[in-house]
PDB file of N, CA and C in Angstrom:
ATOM      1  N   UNK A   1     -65.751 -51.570 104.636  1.00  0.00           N
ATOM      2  CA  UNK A   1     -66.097 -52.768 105.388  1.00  0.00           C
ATOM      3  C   UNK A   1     -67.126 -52.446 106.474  1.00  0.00           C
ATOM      4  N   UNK A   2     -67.062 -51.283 106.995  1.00  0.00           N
ATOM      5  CA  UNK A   2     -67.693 -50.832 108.045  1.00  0.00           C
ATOM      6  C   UNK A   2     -69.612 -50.977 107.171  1.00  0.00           C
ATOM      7  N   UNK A   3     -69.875 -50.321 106.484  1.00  0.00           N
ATOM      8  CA  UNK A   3     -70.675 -50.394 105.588  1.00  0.00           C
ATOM      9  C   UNK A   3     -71.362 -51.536 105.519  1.00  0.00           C
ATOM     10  N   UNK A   4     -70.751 -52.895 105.687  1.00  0.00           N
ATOM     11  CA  UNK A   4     -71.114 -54.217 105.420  1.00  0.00           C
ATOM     12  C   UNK A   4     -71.955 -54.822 106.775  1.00  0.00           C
ATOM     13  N   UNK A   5     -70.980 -54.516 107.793  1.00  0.00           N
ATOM     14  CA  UNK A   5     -71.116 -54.719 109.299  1.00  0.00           C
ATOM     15  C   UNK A   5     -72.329 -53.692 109.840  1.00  0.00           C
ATOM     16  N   UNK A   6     -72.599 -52.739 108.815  1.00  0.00           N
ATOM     17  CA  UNK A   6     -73.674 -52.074 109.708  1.00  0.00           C
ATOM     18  C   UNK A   6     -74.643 -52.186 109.509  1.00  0.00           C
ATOM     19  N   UNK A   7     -76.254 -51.767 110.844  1.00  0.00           N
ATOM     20  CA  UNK A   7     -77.334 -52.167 110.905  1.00  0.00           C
ATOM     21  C   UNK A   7     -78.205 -51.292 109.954  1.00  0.00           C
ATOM     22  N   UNK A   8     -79.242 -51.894 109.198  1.00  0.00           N
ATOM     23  CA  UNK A   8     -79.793 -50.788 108.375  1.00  0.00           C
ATOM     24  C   UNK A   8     -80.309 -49.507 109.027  1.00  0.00           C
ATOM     25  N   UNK A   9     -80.553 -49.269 110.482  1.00  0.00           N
ATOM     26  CA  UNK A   9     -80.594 -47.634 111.705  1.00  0.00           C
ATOM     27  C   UNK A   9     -79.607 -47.365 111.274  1.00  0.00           C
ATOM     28  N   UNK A  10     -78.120 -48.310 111.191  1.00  0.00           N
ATOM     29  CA  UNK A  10     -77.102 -47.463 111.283  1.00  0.00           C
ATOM     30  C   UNK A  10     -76.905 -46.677 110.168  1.00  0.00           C
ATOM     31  N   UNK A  11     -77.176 -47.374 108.621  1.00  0.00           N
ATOM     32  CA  UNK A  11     -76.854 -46.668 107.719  1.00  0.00           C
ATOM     33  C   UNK A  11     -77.536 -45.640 106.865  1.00  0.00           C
ATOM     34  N   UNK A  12     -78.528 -46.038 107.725  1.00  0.00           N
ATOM     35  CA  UNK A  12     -79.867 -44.748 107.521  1.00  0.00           C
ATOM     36  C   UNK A  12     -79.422 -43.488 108.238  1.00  0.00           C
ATOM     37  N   UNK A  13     -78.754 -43.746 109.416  1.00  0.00           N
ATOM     38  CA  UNK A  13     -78.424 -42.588 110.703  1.00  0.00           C
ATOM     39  C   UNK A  13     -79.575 -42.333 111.522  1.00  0.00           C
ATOM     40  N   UNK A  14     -80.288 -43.341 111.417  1.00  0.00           N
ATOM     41  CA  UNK A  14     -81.702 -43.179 112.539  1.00  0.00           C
ATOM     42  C   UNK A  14     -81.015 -44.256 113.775  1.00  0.00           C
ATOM     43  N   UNK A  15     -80.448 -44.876 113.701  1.00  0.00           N
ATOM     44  CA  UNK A  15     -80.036 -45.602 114.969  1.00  0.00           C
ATOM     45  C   UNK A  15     -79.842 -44.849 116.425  1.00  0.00           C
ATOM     46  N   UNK A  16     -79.901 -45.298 117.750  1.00  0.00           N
ATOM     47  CA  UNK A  16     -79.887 -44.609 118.908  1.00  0.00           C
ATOM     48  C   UNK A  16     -78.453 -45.162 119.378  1.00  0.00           C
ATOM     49  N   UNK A  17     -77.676 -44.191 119.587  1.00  0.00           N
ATOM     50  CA  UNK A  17     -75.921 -44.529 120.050  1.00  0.00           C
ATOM     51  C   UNK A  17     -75.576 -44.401 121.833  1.00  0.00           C
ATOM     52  N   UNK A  18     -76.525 -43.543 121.884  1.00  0.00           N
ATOM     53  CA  UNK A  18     -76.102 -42.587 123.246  1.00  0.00           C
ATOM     54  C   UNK A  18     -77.520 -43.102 124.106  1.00  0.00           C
ATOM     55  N   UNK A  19     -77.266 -43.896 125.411  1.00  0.00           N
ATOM     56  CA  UNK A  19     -77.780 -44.688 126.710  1.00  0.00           C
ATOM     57  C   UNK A  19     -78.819 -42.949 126.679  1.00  0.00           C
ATOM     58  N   UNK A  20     -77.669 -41.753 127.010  1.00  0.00           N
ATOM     59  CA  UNK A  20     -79.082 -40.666 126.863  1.00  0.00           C
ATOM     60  C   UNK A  20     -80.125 -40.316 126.335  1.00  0.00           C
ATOM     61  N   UNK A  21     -80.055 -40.790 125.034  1.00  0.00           N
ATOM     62  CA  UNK A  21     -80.894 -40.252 123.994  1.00  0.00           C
ATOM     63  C   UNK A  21     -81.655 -41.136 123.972  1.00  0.00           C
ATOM     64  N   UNK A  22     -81.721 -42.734 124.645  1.00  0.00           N
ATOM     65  CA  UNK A  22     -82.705 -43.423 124.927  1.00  0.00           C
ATOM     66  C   UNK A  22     -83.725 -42.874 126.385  1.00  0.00           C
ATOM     67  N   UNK A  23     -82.539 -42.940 127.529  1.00  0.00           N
ATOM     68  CA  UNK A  23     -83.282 -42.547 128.588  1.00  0.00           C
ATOM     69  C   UNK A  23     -84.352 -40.995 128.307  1.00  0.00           C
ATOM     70  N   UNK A  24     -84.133 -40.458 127.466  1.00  0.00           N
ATOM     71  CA  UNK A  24     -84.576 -38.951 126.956  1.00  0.00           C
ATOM     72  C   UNK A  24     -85.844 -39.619 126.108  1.00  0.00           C
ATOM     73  N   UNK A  25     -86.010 -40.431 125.308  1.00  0.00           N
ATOM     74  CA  UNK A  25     -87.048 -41.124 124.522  1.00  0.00           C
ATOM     75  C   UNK A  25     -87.851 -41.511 125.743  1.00  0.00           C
ATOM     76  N   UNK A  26     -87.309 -42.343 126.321  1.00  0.00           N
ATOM     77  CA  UNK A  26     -88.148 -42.995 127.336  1.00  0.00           C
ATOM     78  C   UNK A  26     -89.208 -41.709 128.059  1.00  0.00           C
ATOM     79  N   UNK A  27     -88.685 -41.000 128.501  1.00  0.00           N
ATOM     80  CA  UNK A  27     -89.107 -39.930 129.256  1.00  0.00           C
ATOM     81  C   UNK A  27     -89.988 -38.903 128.657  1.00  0.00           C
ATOM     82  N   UNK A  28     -89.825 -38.777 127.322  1.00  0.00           N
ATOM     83  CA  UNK A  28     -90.711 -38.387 126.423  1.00  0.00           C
ATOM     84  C   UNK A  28     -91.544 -39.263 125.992  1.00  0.00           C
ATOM     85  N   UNK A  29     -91.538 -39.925 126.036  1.00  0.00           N
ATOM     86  CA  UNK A  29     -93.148 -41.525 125.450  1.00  0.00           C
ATOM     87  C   UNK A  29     -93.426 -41.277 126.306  1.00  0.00           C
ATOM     88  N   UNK A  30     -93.314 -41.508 127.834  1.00  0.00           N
ATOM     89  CA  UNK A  30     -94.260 -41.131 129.061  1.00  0.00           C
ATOM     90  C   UNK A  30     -94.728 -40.206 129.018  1.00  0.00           C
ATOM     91  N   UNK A  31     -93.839 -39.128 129.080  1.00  0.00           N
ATOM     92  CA  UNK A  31     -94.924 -37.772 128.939  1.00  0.00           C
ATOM     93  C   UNK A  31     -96.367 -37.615 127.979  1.00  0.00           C
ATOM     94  N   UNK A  32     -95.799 -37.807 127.036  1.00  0.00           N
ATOM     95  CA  UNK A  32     -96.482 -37.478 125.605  1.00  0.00           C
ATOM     96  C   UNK A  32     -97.950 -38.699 126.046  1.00  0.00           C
ATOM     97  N   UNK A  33     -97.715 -40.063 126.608  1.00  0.00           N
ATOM     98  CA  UNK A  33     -98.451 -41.000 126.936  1.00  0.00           C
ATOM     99  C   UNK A  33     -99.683 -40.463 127.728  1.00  0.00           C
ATOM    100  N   UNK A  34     -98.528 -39.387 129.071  1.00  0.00           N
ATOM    101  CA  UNK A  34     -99.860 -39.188 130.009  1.00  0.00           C
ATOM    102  C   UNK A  34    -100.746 -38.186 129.470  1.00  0.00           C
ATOM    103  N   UNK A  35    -100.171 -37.269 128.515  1.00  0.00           N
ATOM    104  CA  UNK A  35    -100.457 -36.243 128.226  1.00  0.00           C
ATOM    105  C   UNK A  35    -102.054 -36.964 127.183  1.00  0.00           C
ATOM    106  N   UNK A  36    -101.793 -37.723 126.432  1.00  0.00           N
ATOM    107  CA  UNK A  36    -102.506 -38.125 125.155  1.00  0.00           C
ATOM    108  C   UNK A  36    -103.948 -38.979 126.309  1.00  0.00           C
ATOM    109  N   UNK A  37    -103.577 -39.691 127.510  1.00  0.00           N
ATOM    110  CA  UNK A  37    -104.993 -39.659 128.557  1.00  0.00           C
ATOM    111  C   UNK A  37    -105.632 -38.940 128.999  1.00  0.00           C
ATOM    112  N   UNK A  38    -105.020 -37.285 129.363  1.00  0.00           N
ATOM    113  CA  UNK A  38    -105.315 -36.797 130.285  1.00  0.00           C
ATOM    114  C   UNK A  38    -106.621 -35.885 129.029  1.00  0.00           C
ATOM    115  N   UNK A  39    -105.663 -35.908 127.280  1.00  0.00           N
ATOM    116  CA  UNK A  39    -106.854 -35.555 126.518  1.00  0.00           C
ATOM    117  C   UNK A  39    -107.790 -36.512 126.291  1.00  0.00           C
ATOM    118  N   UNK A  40    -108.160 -37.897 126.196  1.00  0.00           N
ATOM    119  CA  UNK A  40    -108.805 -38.711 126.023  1.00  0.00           C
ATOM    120  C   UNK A  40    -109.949 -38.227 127.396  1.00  0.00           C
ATOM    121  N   UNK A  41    -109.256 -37.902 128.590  1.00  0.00           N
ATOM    122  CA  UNK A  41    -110.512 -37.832 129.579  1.00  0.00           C
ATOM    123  C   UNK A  41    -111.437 -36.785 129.369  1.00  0.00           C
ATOM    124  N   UNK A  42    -110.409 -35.346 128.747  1.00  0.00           N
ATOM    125  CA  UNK A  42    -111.199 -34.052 128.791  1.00  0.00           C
ATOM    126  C   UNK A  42    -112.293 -34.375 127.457  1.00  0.00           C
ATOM    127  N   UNK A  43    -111.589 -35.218 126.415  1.00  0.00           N
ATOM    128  CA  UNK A  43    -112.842 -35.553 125.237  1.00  0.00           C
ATOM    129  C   UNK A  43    -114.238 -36.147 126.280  1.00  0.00           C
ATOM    130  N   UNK A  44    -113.447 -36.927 126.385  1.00  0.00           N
ATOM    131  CA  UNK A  44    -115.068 -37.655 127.489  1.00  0.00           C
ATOM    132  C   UNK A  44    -115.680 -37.003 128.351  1.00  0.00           C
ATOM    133  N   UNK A  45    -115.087 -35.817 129.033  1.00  0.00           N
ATOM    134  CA  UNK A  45    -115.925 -35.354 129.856  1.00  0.00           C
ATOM    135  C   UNK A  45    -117.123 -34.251 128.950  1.00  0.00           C
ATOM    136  N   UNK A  46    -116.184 -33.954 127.862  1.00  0.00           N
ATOM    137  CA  UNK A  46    -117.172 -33.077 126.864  1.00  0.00           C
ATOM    138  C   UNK A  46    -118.308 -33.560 125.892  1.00  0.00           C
ATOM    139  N   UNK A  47    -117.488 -35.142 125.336  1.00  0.00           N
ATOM    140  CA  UNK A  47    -119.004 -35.685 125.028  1.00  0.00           C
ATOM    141  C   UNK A  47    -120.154 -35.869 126.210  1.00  0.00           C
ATOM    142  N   UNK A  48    -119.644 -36.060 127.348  1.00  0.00           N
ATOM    143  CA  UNK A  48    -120.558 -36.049 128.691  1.00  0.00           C
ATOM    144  C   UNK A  48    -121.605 -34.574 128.579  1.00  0.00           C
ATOM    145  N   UNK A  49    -120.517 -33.667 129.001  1.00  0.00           N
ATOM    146  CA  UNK A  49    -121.439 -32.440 128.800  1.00  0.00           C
ATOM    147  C   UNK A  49    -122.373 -32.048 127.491  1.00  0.00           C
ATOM    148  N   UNK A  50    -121.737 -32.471 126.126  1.00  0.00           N
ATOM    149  CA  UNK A  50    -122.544 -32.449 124.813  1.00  0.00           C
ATOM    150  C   UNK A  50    -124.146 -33.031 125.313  1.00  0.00           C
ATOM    151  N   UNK A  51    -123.791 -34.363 125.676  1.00  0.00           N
ATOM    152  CA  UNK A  51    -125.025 -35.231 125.491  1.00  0.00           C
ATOM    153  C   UNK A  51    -126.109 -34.710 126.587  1.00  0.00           C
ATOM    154  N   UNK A  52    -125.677 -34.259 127.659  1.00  0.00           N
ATOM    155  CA  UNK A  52    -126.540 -33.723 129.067  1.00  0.00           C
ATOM    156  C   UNK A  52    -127.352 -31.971 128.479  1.00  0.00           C
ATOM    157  N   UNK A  53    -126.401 -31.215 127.450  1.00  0.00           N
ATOM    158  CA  UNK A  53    -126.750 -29.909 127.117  1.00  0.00           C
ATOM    159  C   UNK A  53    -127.722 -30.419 125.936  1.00  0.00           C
ATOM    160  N   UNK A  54    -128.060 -31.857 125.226  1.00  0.00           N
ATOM    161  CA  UNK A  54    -128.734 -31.655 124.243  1.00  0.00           C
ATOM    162  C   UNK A  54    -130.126 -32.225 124.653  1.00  0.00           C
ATOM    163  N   UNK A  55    -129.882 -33.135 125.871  1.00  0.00           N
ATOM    164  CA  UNK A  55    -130.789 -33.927 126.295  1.00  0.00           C
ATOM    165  C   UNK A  55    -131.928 -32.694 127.261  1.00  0.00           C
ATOM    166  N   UNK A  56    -130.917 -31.527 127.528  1.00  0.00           N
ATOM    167  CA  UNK A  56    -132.042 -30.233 128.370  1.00  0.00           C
ATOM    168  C   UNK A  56    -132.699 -29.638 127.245  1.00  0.00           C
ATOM    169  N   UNK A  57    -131.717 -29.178 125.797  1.00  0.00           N
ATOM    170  CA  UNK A  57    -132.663 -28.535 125.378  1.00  0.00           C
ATOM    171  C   UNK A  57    -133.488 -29.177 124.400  1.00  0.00           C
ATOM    172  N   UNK A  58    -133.939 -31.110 124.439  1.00  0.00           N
ATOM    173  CA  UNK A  58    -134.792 -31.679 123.842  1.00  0.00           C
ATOM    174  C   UNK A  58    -135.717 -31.471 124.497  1.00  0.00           C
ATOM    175  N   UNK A  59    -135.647 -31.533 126.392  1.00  0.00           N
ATOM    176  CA  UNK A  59    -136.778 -31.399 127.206  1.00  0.00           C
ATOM    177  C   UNK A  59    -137.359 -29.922 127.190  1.00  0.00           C
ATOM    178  N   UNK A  60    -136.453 -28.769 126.739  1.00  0.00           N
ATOM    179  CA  UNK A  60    -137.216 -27.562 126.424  1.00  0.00           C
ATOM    180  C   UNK A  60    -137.993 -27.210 125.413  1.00  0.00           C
ATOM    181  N   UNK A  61    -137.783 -27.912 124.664  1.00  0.00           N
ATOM    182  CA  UNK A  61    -138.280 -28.047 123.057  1.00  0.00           C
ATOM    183  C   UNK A  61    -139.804 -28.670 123.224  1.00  0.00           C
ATOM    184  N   UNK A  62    -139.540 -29.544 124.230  1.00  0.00           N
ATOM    185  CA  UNK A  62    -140.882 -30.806 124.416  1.00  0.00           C
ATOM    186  C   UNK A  62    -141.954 -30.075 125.414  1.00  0.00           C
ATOM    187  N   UNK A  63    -141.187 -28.856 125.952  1.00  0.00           N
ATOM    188  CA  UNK A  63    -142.210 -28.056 127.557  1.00  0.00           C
ATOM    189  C   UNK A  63    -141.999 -28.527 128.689  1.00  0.00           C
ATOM    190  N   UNK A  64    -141.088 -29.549 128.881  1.00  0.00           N
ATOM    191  CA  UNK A  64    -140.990 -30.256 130.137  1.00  0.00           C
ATOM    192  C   UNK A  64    -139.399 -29.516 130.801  1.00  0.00           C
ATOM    193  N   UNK A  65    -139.449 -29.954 132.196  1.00  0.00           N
ATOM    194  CA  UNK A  65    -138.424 -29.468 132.755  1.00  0.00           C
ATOM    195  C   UNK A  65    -137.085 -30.237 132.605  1.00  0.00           C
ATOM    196  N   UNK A  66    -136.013 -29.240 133.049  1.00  0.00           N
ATOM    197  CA  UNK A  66    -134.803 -29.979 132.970  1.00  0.00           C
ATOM    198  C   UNK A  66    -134.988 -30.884 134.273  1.00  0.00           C
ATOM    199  N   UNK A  67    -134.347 -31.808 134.451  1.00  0.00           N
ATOM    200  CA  UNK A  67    -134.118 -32.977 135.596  1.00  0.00           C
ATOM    201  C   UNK A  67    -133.408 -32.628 136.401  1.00  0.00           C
ATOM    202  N   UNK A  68    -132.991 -31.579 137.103  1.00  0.00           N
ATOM    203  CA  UNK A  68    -132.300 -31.361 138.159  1.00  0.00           C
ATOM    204  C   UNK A  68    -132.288 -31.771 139.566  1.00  0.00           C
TER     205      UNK A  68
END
């Protein structure tokens, strides 16, 4: 009967039982959240640097100076 009454999490065994194992999710999505910006910024700061290192050595290529 139990079987009948239960949620398809439950009868899979993926369901969350324990208030901890949520507060523990929670706390891990944040992390993992700030973590997944803090790489989104370092990408950007490197396409930054990509585009500034290709744009010097187009102007070396051309004889002209870097823009400093």
């Amino acid at each position: 009967q139990w079987v009948e009454l239960a949620t398809e999490e439950e009868k899979s065994g993926t369901a969350v039982d324990d208030i901890e194992d949520v507060d523990q999710l929670k706390q891990l999505n944040a992390l993992l959240t700030k973590q997944l910006a803090i790489s989104v910024q370092e990408q950007e700061k490197m396409q930054q640097m990509l585009a500034q290192l290709t744009m010097e050595v187009a102007s070396i290529k051309n004889g002209g100076k870097s823009n400093e």
